[in-house]
Protein backbone atom coordinates (compact mmCIF):
# COMPACT_ATOMS: atom_id res chain seq x y z
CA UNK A 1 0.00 0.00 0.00
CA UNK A 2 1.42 3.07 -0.86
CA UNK A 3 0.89 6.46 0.85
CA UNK A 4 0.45 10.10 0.23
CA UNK A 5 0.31 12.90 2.20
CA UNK A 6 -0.75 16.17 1.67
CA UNK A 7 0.97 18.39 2.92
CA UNK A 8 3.78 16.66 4.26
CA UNK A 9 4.88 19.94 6.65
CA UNK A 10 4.11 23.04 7.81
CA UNK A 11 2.79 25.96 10.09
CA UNK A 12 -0.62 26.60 12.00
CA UNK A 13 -3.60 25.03 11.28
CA UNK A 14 -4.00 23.23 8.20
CA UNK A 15 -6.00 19.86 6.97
CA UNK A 16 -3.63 17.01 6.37
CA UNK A 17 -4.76 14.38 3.28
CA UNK A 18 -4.08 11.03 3.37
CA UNK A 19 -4.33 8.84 0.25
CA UNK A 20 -3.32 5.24 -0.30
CA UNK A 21 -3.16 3.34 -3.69
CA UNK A 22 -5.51 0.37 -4.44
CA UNK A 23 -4.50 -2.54 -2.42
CA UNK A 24 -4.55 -5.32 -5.11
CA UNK A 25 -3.22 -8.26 -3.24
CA UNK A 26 -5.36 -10.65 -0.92
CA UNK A 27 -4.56 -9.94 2.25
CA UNK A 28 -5.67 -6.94 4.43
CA UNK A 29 -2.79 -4.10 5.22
CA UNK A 30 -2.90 -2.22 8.11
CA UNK A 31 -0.07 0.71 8.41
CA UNK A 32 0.41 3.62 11.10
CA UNK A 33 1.43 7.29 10.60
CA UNK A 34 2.55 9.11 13.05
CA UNK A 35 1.93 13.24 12.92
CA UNK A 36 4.56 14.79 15.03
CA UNK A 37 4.75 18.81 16.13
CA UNK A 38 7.71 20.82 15.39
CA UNK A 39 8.86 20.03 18.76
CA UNK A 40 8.32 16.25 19.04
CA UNK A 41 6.23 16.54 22.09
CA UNK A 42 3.00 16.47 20.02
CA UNK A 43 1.81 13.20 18.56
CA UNK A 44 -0.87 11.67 16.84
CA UNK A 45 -1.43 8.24 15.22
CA UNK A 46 -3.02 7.21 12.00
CA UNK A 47 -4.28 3.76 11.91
CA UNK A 48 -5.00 3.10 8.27
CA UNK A 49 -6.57 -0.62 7.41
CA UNK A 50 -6.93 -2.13 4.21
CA UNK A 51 -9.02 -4.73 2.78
CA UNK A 52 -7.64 -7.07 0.54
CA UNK A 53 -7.95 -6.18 -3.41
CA UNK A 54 -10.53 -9.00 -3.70
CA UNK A 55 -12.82 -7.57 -1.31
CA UNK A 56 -16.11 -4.78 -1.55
CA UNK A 57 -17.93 -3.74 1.17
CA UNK A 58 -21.36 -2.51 0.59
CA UNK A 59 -23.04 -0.14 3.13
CA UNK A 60 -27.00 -0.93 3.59
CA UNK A 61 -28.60 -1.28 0.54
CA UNK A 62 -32.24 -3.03 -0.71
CA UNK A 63 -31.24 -3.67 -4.09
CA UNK A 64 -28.06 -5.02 -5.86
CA UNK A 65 -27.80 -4.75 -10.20
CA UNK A 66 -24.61 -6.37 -12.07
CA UNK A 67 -24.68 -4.86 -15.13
CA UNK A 68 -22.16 -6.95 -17.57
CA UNK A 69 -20.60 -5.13 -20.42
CA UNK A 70 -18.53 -6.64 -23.45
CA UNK A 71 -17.87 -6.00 -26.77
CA UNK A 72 -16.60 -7.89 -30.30
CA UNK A 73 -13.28 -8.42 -29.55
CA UNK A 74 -14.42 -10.03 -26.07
CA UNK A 75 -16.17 -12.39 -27.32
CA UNK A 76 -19.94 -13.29 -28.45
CA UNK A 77 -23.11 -13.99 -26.16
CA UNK A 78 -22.23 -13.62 -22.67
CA UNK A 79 -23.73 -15.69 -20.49
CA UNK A 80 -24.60 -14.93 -16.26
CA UNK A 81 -25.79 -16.88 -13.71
CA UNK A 82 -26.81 -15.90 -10.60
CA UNK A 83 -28.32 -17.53 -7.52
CA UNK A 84 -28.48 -17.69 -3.71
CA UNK A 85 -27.24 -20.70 -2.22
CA UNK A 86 -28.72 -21.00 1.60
CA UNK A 87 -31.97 -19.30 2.14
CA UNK A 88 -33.49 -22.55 3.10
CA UNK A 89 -37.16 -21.05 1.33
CA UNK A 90 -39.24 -22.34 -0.78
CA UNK A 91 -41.28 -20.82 -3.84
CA UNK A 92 -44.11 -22.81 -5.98
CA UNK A 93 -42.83 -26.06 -4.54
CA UNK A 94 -39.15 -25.40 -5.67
CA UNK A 95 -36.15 -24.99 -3.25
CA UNK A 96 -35.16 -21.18 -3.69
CA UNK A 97 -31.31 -21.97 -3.22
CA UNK A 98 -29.19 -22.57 -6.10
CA UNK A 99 -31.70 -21.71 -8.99
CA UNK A 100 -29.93 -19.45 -11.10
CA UNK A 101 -31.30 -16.96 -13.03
CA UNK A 102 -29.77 -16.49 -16.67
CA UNK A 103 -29.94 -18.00 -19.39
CA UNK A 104 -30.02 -21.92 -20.83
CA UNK A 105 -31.52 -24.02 -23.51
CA UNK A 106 -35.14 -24.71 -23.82
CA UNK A 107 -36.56 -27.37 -22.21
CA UNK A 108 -39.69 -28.51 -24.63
CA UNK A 109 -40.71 -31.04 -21.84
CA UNK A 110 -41.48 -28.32 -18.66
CA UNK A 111 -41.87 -25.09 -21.40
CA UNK A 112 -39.23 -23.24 -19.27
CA UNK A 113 -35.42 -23.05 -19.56
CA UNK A 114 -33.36 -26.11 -18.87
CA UNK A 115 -31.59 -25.15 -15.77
CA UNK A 116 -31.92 -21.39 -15.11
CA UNK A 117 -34.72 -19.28 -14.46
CA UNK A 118 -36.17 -15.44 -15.33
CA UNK A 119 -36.31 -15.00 -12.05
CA UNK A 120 -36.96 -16.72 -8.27
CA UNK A 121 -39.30 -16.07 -5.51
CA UNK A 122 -42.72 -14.50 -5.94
CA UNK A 123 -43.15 -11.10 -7.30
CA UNK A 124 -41.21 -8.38 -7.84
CA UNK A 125 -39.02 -11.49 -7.63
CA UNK A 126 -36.44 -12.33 -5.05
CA UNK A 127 -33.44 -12.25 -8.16
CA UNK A 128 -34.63 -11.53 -11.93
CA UNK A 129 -32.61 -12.08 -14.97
CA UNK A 130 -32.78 -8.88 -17.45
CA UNK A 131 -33.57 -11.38 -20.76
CA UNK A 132 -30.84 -12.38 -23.11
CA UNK A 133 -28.36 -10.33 -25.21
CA UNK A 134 -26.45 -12.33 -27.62
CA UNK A 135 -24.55 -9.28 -29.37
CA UNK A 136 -22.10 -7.12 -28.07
CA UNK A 137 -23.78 -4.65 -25.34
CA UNK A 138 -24.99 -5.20 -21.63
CA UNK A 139 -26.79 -7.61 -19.50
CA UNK A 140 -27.92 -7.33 -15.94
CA UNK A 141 -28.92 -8.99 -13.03
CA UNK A 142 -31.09 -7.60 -10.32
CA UNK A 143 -31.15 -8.56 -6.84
CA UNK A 144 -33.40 -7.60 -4.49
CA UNK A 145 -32.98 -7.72 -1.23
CA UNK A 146 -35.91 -5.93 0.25
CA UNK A 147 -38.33 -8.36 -0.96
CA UNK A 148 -36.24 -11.62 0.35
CA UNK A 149 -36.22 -9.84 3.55
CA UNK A 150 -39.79 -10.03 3.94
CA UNK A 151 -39.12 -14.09 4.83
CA UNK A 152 -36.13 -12.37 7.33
CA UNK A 153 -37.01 -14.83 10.03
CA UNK A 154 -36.95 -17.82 8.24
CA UNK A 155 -33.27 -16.45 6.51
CA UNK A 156 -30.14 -17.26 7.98
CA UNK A 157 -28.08 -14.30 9.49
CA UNK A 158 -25.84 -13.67 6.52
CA UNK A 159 -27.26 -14.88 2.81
CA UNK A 160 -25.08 -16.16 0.48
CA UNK A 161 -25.17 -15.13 -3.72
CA UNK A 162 -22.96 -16.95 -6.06
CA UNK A 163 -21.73 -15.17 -9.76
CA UNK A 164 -20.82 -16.86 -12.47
CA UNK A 165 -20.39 -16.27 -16.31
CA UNK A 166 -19.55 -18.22 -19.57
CA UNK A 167 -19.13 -17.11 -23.29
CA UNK A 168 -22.08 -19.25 -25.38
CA UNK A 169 -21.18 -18.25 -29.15
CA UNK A 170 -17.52 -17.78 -29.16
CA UNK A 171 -14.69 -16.50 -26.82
CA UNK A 172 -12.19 -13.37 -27.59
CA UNK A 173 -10.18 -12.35 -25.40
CA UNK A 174 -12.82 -12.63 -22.86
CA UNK A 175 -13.14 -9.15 -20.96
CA UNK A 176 -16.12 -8.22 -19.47
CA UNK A 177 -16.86 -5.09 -17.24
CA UNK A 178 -19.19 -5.59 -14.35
CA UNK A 179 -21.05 -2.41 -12.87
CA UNK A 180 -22.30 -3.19 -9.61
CA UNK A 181 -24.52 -1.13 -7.87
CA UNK A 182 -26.38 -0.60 -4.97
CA UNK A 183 -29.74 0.88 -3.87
CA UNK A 184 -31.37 1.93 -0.83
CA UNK A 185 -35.36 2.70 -1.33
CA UNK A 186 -37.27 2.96 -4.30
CA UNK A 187 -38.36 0.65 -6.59
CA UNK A 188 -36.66 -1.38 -9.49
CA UNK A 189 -37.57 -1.30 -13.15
CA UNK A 190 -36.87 -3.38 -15.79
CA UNK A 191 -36.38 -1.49 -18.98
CA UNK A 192 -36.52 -4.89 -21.68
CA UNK A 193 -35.15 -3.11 -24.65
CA UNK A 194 -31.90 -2.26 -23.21
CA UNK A 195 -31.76 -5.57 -20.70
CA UNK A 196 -31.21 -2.80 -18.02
CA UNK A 197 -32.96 -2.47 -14.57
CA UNK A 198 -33.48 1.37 -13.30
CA UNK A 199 -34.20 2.22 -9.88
CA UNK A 200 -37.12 4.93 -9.73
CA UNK A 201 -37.25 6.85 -5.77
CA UNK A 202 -34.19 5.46 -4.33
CA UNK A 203 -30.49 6.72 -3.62
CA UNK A 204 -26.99 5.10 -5.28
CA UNK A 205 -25.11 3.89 -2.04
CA UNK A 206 -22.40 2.16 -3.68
CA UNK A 207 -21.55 1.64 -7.46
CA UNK A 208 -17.85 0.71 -9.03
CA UNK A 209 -16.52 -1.53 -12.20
CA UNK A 210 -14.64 -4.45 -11.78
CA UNK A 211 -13.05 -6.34 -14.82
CA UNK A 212 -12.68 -9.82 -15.32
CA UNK A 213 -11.47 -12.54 -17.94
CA UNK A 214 -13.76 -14.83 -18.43
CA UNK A 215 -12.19 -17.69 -20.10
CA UNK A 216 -15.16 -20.13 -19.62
CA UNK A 217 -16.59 -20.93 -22.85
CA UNK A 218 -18.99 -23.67 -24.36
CA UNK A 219 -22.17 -24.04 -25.68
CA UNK A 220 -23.92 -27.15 -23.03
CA UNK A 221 -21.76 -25.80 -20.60
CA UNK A 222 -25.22 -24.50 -18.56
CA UNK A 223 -25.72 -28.00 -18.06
CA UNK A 224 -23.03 -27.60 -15.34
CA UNK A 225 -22.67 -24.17 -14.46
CA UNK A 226 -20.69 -24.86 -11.05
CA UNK A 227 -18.47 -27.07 -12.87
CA UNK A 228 -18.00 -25.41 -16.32
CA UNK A 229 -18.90 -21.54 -15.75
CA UNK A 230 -16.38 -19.29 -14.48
CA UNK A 231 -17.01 -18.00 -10.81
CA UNK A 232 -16.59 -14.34 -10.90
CA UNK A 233 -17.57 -13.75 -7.08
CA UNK A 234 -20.03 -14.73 -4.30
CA UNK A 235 -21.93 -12.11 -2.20
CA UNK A 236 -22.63 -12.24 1.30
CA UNK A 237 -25.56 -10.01 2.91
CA UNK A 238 -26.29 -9.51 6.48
CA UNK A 239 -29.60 -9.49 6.86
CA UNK A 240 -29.51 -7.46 10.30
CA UNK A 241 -27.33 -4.41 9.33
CA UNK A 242 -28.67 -5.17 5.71
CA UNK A 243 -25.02 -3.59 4.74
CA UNK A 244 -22.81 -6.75 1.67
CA UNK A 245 -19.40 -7.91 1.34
CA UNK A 246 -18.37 -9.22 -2.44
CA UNK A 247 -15.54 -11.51 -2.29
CA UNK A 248 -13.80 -11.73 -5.79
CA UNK A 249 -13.06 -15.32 -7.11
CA UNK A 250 -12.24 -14.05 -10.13
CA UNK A 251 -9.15 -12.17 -10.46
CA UNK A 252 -9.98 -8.53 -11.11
CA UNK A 253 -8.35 -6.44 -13.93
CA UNK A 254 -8.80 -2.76 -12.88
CA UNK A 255 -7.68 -1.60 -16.35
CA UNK A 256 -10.71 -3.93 -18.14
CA UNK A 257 -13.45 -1.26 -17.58
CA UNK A 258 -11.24 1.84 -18.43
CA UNK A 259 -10.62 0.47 -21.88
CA UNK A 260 -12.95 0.49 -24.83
CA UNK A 261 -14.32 -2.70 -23.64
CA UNK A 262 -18.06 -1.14 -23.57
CA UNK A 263 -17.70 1.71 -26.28
């Protein structure tokens, strides 16, 4: 972790700035300055802790979108799939847990998809799957917190999310940008034309892009999407403080998202 300070000396009153550089290795830093007077009798420490580079923490929020950009070079239909994995509900008869939402082939003998869903839970849907973009463009998931939380006693005390992603069509060189963002209040909207969910009344508490390579890439691969699919992060939410933690599992490539990737 590198530091800055701003200004390093001087006279009087003033407000010192401290920066530090992206910590992009996996394990939390923790460093102390120590702001002296001119006569060294004056001290004060600076604790400064860092959470590993594969880390996000999310302050409370009611709804979660990953919003998945690529573009020709990256490769062709991009494929998500998104799911909680401990709940412990139930929805039409159907265990909630690991039912991702995204896309797979038809099944002609239930008239749904072979082994992802739309979306889960009852409506406006516990997790809902913005419909399928085979170009170049977006995708994006929406998860919504506020409605699971209306089974909060039945939940466990933190609920677990898994991400993963494969290319369908063909595989470039497999970067994707992923804008996540969080909501508190409102409602969420899904806008079908541009596979994008918009949040009408609420506030932005936390959004950022993460890159990834996604180097999964087959075509019956959805038969086997824990197996096959590349896992790009899992998301734990505490359903007391309501506030998220994404762990990466993917390794993230900050420069991905600052590229042309989704021009």
């Amino acid at each position: 972790m590198g530091i800055e300070i701003n200004p390093k000396k001087g006279k009087g009153n003033a407000t010192v700035t401290i920066t530090a550089t992206e910590n992009d290795t996996p394990d939390t830093i923790e460093k102390t300055i120590i702001v002296k007077g001119c006569d060294d009798v004056y001290a004060r420490k600076v604790r400064i802790i860092q959470d590993a580079g594969n880390i996000i923490r999310i302050p409370e929020f009611d709804f979660l979108t990953l919003s998945y950009c690529w573009n020709d070079e990256s490769g062709k239909d991009y494929d998500s799939a998104t799911a909680f994995t401990n709940t412990g509900l139930m929805h039409d008869g159907k265990a909630v847990d690991n039912r991702f939402v995204g896309w797979s082939k038809l099944d002609f003998g239930s008239g749904g998809m072979a082994t992802t869903s739309a979306h889960v839970g009852p409506e406006p849907y516990y997790i809902q799957w913005g419909g399928d973009n085979q170009h170049s463009g977006k995708e994006t998931v929406k998860i919504d917190m506020k409605t699971l939380l209306t089974n909060q006693a039945m939940l466990p005390d933190i609920v677990n999310i898994d991400v993963y992603g494969n290319w369908f069509e063909s595989v470039g060189n497999g970067r994707v940008c992923v804008t996540l963002t969080a909501y508190k209040g409102g409602t969420m909207k899904l806008d079908a034309s541009s596979y994008q969910f918009k949040n009408v009344g609420g506030e932005v508490v936390y959004s950022d892009k993460k890159g990834f390579v996604i180097e999964a890439f087959g075509k019956t691969s959805y038969q086997n999407i824990k197996g096959m699919y590349t896992k790009l992060c899992h998301i734990n939410y505490d359903k007391t403080t309501r506030e998220g933690t994404i762990f990466m599992d993917a390794k993230p490539n900050s420069q991905i998202c600052q590229s042309d990737v989704c021009k």
